[in-house]
N, C-alpha and C. Protein backbone atom coordinates (compact mmCIF):
# COMPACT_ATOMS: atom_id res chain seq x y z
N UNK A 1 60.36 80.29 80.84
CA UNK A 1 61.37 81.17 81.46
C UNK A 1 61.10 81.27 82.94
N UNK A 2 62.09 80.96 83.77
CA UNK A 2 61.53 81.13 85.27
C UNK A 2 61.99 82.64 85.37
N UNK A 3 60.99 82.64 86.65
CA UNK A 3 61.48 84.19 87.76
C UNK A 3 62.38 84.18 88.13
N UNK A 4 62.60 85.42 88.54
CA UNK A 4 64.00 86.03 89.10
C UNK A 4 64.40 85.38 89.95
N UNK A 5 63.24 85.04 91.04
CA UNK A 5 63.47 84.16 92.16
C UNK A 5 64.51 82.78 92.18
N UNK A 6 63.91 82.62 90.54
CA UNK A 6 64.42 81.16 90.03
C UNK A 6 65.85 80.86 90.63
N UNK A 7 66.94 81.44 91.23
CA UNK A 7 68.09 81.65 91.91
C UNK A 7 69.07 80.75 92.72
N UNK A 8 70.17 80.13 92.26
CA UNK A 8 70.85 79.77 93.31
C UNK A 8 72.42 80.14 93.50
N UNK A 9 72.99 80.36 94.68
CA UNK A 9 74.12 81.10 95.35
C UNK A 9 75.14 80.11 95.59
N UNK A 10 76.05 79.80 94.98
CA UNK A 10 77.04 78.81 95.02
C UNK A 10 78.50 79.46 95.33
N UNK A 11 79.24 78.50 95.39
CA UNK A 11 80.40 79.05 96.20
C UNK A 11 81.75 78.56 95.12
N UNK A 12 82.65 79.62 94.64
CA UNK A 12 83.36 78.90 93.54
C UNK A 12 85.26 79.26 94.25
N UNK A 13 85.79 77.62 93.91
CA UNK A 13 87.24 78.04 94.47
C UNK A 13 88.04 78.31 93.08
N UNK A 14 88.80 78.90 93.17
CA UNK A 14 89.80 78.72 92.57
C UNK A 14 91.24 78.43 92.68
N UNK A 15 91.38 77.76 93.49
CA UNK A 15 92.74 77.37 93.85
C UNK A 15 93.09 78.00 94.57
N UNK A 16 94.46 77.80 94.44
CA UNK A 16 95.48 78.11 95.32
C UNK A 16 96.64 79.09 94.33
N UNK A 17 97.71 79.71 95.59
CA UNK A 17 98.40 80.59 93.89
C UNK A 17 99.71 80.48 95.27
N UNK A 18 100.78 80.91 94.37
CA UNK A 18 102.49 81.18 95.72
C UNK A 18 102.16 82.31 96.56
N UNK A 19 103.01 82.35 97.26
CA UNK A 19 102.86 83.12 98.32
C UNK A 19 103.29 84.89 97.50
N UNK A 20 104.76 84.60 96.86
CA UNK A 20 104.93 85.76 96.06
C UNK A 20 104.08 86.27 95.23
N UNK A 21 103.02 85.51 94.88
CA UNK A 21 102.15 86.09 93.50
C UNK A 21 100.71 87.10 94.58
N UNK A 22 100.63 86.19 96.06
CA UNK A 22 99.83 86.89 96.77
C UNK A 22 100.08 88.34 97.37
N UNK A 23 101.30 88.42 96.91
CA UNK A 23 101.81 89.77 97.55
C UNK A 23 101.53 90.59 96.55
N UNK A 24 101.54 90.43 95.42
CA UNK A 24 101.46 91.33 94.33
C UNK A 24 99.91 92.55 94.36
N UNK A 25 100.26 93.73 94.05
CA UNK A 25 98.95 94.33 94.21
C UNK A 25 97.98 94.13 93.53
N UNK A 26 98.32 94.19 92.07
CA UNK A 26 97.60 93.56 90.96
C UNK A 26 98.53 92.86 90.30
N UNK A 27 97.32 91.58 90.58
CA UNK A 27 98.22 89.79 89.64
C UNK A 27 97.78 90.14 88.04
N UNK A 28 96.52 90.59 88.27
CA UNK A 28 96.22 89.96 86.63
C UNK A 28 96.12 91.43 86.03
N UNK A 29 97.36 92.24 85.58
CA UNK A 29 97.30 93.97 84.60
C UNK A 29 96.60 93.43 83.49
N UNK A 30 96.39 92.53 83.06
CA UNK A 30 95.67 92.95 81.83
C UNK A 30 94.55 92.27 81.86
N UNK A 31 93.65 91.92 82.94
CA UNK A 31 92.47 92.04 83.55
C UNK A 31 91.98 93.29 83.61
N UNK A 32 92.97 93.63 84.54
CA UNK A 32 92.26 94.98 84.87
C UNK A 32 92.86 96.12 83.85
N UNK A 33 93.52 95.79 83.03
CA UNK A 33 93.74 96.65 81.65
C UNK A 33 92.42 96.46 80.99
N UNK A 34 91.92 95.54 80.48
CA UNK A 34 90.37 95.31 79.71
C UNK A 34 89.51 95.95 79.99
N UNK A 35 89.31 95.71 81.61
CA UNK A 35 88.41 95.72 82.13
C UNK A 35 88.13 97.17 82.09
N UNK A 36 88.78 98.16 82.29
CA UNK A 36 88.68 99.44 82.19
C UNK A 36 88.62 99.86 80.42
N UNK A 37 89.82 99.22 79.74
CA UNK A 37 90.02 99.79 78.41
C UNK A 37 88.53 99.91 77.45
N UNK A 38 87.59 99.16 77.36
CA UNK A 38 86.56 99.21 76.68
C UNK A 38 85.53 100.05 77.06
N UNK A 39 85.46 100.00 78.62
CA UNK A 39 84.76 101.33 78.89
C UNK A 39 85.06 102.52 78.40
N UNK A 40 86.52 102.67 79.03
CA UNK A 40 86.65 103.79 77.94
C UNK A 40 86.90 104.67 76.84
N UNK A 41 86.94 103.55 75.92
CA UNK A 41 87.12 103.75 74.91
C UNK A 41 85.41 103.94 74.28
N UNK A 42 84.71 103.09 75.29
CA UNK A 42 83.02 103.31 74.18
C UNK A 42 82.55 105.01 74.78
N UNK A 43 82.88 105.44 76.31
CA UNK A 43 82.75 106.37 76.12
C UNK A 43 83.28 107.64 75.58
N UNK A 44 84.64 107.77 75.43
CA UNK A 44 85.26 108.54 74.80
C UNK A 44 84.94 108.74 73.09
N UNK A 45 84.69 107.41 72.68
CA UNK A 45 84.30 107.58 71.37
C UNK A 45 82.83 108.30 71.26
N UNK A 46 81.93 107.79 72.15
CA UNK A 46 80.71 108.60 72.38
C UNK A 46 80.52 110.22 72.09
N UNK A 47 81.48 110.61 73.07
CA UNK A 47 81.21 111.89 73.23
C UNK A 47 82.27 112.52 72.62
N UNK A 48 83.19 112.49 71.99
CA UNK A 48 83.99 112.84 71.10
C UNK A 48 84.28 113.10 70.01
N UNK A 49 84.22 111.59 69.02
CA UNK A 49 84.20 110.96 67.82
C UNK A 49 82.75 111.31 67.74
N UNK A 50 82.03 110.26 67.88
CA UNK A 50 80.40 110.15 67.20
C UNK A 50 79.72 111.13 66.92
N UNK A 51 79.62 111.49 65.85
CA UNK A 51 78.48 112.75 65.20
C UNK A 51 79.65 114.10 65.32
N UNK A 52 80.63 113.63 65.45
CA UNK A 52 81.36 115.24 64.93
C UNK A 52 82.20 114.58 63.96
N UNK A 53 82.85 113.06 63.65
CA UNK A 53 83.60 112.98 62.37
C UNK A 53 83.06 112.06 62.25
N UNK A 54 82.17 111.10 62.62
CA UNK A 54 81.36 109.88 61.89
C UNK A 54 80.36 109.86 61.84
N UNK A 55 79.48 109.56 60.94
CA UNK A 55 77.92 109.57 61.20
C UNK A 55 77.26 108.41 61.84
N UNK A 56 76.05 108.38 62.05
CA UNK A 56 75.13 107.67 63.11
C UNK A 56 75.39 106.06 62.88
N UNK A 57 75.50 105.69 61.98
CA UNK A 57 75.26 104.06 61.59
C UNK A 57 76.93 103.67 61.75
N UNK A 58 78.09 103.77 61.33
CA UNK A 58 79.24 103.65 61.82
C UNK A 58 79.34 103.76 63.16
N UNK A 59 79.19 105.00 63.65
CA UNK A 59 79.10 104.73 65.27
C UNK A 59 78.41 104.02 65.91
N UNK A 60 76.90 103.40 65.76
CA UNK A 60 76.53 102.42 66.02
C UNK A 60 76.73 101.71 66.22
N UNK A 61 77.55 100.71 64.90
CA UNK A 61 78.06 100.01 64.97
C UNK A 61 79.32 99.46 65.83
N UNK A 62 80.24 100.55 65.93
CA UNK A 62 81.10 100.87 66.42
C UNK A 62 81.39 100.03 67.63
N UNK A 63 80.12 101.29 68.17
CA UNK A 63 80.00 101.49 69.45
C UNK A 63 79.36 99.89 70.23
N UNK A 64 78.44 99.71 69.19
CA UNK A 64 78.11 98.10 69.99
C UNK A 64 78.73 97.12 70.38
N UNK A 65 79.69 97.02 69.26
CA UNK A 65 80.97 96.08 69.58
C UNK A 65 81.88 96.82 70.57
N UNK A 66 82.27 97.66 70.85
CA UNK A 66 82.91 98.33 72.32
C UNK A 66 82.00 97.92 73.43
N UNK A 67 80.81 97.77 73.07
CA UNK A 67 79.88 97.95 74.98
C UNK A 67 79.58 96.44 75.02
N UNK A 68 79.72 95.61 73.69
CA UNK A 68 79.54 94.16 73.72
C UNK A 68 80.86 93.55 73.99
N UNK A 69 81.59 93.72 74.01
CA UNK A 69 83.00 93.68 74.47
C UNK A 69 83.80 93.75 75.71
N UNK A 70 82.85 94.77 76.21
CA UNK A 70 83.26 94.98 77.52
C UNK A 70 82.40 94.33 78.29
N UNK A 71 81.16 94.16 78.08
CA UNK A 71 80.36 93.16 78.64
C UNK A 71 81.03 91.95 78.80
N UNK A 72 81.43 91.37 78.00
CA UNK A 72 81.75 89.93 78.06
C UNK A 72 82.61 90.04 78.59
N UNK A 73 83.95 90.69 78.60
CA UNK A 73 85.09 90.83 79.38
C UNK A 73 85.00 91.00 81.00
N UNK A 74 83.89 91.75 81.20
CA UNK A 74 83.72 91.74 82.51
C UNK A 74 82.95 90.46 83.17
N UNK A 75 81.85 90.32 82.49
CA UNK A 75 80.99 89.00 83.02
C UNK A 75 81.67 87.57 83.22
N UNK A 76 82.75 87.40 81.65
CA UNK A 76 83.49 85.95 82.07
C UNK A 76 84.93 86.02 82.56
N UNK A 77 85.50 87.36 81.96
CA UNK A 77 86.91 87.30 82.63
C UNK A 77 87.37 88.28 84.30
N UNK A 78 87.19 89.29 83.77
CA UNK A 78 87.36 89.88 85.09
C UNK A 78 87.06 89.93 86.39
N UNK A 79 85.63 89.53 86.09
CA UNK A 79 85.22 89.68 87.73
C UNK A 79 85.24 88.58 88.27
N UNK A 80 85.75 87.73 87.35
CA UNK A 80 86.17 86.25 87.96
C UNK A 80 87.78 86.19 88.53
N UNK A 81 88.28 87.06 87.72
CA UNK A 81 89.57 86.95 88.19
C UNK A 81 90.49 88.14 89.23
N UNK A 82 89.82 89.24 89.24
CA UNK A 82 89.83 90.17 90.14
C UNK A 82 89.35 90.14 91.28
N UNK A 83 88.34 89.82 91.33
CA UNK A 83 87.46 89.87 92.45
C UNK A 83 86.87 88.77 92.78
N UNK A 84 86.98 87.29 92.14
CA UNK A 84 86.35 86.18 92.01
C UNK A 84 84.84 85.73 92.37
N UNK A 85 84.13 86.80 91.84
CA UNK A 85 82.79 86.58 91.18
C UNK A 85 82.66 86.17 89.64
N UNK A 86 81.61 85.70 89.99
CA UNK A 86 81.16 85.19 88.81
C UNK A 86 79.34 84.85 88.37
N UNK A 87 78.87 85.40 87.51
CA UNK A 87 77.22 85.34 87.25
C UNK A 87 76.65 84.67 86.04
N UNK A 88 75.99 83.78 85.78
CA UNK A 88 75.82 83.21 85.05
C UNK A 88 74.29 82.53 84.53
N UNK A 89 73.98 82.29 83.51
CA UNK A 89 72.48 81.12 83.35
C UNK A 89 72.63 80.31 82.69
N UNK A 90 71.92 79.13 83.61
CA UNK A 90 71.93 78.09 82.48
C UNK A 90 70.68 77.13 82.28
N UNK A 91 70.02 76.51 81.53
CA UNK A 91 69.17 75.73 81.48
C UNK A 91 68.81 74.61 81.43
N UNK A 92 68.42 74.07 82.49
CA UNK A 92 68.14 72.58 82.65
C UNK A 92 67.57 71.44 81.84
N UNK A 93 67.46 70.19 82.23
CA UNK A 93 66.97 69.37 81.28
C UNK A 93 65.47 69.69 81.27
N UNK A 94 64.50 70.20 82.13
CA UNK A 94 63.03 70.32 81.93
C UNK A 94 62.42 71.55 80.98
N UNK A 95 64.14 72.43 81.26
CA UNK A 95 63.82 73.59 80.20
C UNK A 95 63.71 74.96 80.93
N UNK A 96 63.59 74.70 82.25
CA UNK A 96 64.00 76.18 83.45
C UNK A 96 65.40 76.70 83.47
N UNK A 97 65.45 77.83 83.54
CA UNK A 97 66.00 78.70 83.17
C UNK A 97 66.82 79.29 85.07
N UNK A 98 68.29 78.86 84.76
CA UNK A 98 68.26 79.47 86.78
C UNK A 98 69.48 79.84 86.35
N UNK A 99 69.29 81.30 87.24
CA UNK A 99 70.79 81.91 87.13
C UNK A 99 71.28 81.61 88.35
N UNK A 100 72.82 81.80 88.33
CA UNK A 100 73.71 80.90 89.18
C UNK A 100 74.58 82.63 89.51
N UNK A 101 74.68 82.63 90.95
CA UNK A 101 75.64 83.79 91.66
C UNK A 101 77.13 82.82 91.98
N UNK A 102 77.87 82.69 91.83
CA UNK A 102 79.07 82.40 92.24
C UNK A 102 79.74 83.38 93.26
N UNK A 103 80.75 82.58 93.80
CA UNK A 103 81.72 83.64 94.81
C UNK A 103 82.32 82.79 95.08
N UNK A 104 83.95 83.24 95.21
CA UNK A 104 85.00 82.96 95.62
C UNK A 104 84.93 82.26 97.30
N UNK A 105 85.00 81.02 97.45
CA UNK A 105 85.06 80.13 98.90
C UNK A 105 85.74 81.11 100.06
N UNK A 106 85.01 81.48 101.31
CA UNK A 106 85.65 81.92 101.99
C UNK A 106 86.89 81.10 102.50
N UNK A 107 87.94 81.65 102.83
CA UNK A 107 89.16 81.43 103.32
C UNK A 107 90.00 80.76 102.33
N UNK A 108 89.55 80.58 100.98
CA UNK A 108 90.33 80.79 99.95
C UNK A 108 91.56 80.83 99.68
N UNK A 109 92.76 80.88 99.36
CA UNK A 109 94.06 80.85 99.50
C UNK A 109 94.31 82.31 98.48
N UNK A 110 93.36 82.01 97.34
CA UNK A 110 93.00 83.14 97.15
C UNK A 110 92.32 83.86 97.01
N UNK A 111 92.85 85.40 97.20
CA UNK A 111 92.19 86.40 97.39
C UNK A 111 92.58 87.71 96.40
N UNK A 112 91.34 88.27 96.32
CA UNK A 112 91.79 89.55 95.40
C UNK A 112 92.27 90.45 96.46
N UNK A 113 92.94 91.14 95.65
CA UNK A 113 94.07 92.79 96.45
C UNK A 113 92.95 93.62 96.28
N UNK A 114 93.53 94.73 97.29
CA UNK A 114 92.60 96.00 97.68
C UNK A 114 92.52 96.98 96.32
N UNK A 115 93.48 96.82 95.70
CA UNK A 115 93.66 97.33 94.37
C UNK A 115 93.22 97.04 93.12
N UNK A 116 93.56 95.84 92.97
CA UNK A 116 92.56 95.20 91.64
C UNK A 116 90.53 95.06 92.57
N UNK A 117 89.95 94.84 93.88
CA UNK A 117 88.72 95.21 94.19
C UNK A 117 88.59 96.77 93.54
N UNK A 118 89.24 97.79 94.12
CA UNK A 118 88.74 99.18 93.95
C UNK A 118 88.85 99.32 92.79
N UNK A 119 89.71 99.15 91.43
CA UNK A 119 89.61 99.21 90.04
C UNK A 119 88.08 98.31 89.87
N UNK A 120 88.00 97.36 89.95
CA UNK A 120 86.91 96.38 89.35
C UNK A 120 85.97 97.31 89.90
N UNK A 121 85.59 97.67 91.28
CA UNK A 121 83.95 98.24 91.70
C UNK A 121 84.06 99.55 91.13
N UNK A 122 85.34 100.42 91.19
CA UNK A 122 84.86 101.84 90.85
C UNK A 122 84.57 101.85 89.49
N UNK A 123 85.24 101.03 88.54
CA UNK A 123 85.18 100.86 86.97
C UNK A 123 83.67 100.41 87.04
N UNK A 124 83.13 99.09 87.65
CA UNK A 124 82.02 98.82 87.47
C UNK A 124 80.55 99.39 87.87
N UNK A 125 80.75 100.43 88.55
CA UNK A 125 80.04 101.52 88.86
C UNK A 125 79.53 102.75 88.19
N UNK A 126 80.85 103.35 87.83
CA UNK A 126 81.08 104.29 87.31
C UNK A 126 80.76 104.49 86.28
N UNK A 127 80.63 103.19 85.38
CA UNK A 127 80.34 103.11 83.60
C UNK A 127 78.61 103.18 83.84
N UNK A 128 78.29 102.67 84.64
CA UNK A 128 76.39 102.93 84.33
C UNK A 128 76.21 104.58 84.77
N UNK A 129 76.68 104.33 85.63
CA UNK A 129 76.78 106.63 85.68
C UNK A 129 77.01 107.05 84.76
N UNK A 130 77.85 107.18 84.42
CA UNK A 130 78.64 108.39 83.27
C UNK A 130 77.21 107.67 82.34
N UNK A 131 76.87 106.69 81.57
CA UNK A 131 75.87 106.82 80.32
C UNK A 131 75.13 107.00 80.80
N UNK A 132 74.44 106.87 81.86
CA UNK A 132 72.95 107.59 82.62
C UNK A 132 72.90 109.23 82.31
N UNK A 133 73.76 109.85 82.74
CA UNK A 133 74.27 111.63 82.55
C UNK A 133 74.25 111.44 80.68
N UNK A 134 75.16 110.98 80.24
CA UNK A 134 75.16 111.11 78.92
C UNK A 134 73.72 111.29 78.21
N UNK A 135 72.54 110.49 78.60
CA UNK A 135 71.65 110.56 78.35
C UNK A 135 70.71 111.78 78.39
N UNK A 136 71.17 112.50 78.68
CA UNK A 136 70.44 114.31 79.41
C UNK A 136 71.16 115.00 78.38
N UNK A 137 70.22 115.72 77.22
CA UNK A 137 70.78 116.76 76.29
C UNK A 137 71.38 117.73 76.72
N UNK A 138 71.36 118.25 78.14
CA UNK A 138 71.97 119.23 78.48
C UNK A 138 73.93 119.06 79.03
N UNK A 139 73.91 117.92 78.97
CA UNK A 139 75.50 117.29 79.07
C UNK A 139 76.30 117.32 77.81
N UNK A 140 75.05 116.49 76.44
CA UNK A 140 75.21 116.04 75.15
C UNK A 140 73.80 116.25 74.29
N UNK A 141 74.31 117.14 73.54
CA UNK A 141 73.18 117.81 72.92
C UNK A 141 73.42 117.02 71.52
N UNK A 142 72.83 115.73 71.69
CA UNK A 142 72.87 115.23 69.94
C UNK A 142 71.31 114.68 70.03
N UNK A 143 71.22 114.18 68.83
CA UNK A 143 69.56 114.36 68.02
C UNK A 143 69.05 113.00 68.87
N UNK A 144 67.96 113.25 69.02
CA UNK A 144 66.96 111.90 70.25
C UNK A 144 67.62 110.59 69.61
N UNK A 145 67.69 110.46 68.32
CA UNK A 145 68.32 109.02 67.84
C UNK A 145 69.47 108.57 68.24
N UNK A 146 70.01 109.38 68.71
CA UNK A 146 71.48 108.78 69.32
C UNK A 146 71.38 108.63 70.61
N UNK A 147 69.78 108.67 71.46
CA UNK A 147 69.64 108.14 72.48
C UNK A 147 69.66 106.86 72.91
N UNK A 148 69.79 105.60 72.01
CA UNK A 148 69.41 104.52 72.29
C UNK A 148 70.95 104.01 72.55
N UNK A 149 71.74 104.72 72.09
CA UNK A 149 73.44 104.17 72.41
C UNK A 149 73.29 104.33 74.06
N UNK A 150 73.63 105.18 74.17
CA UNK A 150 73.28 105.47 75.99
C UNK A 150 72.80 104.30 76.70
N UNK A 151 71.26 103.86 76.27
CA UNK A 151 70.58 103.40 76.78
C UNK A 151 71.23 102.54 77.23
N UNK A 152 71.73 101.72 75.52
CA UNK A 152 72.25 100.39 75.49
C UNK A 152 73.56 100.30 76.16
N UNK A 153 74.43 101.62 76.10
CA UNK A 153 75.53 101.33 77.65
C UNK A 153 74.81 101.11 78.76
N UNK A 154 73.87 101.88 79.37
CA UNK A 154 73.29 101.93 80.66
C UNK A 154 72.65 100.21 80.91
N UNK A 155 72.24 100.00 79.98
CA UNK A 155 71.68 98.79 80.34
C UNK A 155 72.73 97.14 80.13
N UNK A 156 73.92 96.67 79.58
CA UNK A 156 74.45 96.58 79.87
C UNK A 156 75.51 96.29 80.86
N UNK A 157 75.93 98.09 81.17
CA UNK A 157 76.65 97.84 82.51
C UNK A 157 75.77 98.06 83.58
N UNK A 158 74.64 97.88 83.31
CA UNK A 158 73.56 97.93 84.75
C UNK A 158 73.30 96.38 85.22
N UNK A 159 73.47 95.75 84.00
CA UNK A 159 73.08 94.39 84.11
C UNK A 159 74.28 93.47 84.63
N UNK A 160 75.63 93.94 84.80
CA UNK A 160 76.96 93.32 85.07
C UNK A 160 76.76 93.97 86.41
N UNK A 161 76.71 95.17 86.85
CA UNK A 161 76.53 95.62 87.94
C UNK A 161 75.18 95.08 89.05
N UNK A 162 74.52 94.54 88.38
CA UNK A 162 73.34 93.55 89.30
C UNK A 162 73.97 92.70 89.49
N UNK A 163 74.51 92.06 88.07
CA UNK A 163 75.22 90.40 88.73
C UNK A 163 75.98 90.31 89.97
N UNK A 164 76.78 91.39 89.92
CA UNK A 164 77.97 91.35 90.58
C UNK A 164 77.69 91.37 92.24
N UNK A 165 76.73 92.81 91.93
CA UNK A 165 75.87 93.01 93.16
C UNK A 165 75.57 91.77 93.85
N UNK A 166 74.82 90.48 92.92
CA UNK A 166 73.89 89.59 93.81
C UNK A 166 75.17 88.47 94.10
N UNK A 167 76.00 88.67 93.46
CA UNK A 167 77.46 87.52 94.03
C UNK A 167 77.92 87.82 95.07
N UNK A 168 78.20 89.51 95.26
CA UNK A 168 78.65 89.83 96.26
C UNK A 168 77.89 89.97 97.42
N UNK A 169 76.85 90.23 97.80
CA UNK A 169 75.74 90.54 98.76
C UNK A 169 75.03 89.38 99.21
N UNK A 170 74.80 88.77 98.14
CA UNK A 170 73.61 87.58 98.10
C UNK A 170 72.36 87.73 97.33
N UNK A 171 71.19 87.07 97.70
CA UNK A 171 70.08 87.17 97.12
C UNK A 171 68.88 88.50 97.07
N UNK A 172 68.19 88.77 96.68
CA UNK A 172 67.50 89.50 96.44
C UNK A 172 66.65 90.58 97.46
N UNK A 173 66.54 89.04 98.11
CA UNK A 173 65.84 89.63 99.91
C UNK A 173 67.34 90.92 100.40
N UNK A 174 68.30 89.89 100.49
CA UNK A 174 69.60 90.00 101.13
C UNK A 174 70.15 91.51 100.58
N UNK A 175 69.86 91.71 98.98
CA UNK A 175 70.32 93.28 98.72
C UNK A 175 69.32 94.09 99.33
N UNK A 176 68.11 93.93 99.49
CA UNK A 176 67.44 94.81 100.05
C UNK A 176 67.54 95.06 101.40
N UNK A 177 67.58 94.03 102.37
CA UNK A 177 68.47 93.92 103.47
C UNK A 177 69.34 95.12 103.55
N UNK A 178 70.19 94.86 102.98
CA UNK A 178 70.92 95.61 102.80
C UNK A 178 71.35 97.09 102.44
N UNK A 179 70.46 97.47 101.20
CA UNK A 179 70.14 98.65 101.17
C UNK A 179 69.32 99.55 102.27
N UNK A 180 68.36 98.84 102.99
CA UNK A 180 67.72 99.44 104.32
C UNK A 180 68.88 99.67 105.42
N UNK A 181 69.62 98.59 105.75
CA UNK A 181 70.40 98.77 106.91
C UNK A 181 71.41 99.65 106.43
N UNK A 182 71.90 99.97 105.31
CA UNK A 182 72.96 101.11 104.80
C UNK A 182 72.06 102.64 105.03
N UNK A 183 70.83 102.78 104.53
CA UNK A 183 70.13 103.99 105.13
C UNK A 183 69.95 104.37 106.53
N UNK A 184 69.30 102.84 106.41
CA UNK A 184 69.54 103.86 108.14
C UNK A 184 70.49 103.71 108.99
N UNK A 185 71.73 103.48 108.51
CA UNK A 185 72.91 103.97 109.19
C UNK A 185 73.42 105.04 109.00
N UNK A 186 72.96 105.78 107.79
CA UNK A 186 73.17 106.97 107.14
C UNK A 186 72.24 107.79 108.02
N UNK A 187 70.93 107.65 108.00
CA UNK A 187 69.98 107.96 108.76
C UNK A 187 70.55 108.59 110.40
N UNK A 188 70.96 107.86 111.01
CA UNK A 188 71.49 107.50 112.33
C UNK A 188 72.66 108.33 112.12
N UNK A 189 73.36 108.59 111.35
CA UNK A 189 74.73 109.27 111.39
C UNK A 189 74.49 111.03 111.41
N UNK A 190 73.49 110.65 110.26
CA UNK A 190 73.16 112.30 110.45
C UNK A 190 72.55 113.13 111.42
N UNK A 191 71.80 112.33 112.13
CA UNK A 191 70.89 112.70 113.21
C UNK A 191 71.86 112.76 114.20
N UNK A 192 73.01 111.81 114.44
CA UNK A 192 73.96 112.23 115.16
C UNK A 192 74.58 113.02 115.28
N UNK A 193 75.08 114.01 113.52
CA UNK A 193 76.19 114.73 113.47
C UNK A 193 75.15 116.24 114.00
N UNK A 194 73.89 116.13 113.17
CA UNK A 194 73.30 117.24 113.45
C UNK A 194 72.90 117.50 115.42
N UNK A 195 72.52 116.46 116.07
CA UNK A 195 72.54 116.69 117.21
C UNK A 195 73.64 117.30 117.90
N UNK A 196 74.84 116.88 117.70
CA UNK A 196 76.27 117.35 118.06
C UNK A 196 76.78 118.33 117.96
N UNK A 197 76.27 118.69 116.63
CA UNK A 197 76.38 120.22 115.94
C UNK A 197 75.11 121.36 116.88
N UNK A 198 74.35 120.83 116.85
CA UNK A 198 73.32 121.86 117.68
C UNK A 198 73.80 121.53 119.13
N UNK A 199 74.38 121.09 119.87
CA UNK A 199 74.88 121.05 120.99
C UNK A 199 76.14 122.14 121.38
N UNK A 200 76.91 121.89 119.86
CA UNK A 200 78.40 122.70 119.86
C UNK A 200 78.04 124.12 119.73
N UNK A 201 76.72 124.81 119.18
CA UNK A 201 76.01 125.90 118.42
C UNK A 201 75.08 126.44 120.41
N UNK A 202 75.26 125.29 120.84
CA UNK A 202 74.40 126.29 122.32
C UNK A 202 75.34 126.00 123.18
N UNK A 203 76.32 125.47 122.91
CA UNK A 203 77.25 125.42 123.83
C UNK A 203 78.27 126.96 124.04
């Protein structure tokens, strides 16, 4: 099994599309119908359904095929076609193991809309939150055994949410990169607003 490192960043086109279909806000509704629908349906059934009219092993079940479902929907269809990422592994003839980041060719003909992006990231965000919270008895007070559903959302859409991450950003160095220069711009902003503010306060 190689390391994480094991990594390479490729560049994927997908054609070309009409000019009318580029105008459209969202091309593909039932992309981004999926793409949302299984999320929430595994959480709604979660906290709703499960353990007030079904017991533990039905919902289990249930529930796996909802969060296995949406997994796949997001990993091979959606975020390829929304947002044109794509994450993947595959294994060579020696037997190494390299995952592959895809991304849509810059200058592309096409491009995803501002609309189908903000559905795909806020959906793909949002689902490792909400089961992270779910996980805290004080949100959802059910018996420690029904902790491992959670988990298994959290981990999951944590793991579509890395991919996506390293398609969109780049490599590993490159998210961290990244995460530093986003702090301390945050960093820098506040120190600004608060200086400004204590200026306006002795002024």
């Amino acid at each position: 099994m190689a390391s994480l490192d094991d990594t390479e960043d490729v560049a994927l086109d997908f054609g070309s599309e009409d000019n009318w279909q580029r105008k459209k806000s969202i091309r593909y509704p039932l992309a981004a119908l999926f793409h949302i629908l299984f999320k929430v349906l595994a959480i709604v059934f979660y906290l709703v359904i499960a353990g007030n009219f079904i017991g533990f092993i039905v919902s289990f079940v249930l529930l796996t095929l909802l969060l296995s479902m949406d997994f796949w929907v997001v990993k091979n269809i959606s975020g390829r076609l929304l947002v044109g990422l794509r994450w993947w592994n595959h294994v060579d003839e020696d037997g190494q193991s390299h995952w592959v980041f895809e991304s849509r060719k810059k200058g592309s003909k096409l491009q995803e809309t501002n609309a189908e992006s903000r559905i795909f990231w806020l959906a793909l965000i949002l689902n490792p939150v909400i089961w992270f919270i779910s996980m805290f008895p004080s949100f959802f007070p059910f018996p420690t055994g029904w902790l491992f559903i959670p988990i298994m959302g959290l981990c999951l859409g944590g793991s579509n949410l890395y991919g996506y991450l390293r398609c969109k950003i780049g490599s590993r160095q490159q998210l961290s990169s990244f995460a530093t220069q986003f702090l301390s711009q945050q960093m820098f902003s506040a120190a600004v607003n608060s200086t400004a503010n204590q200026s306006q306060g002795t002024g």
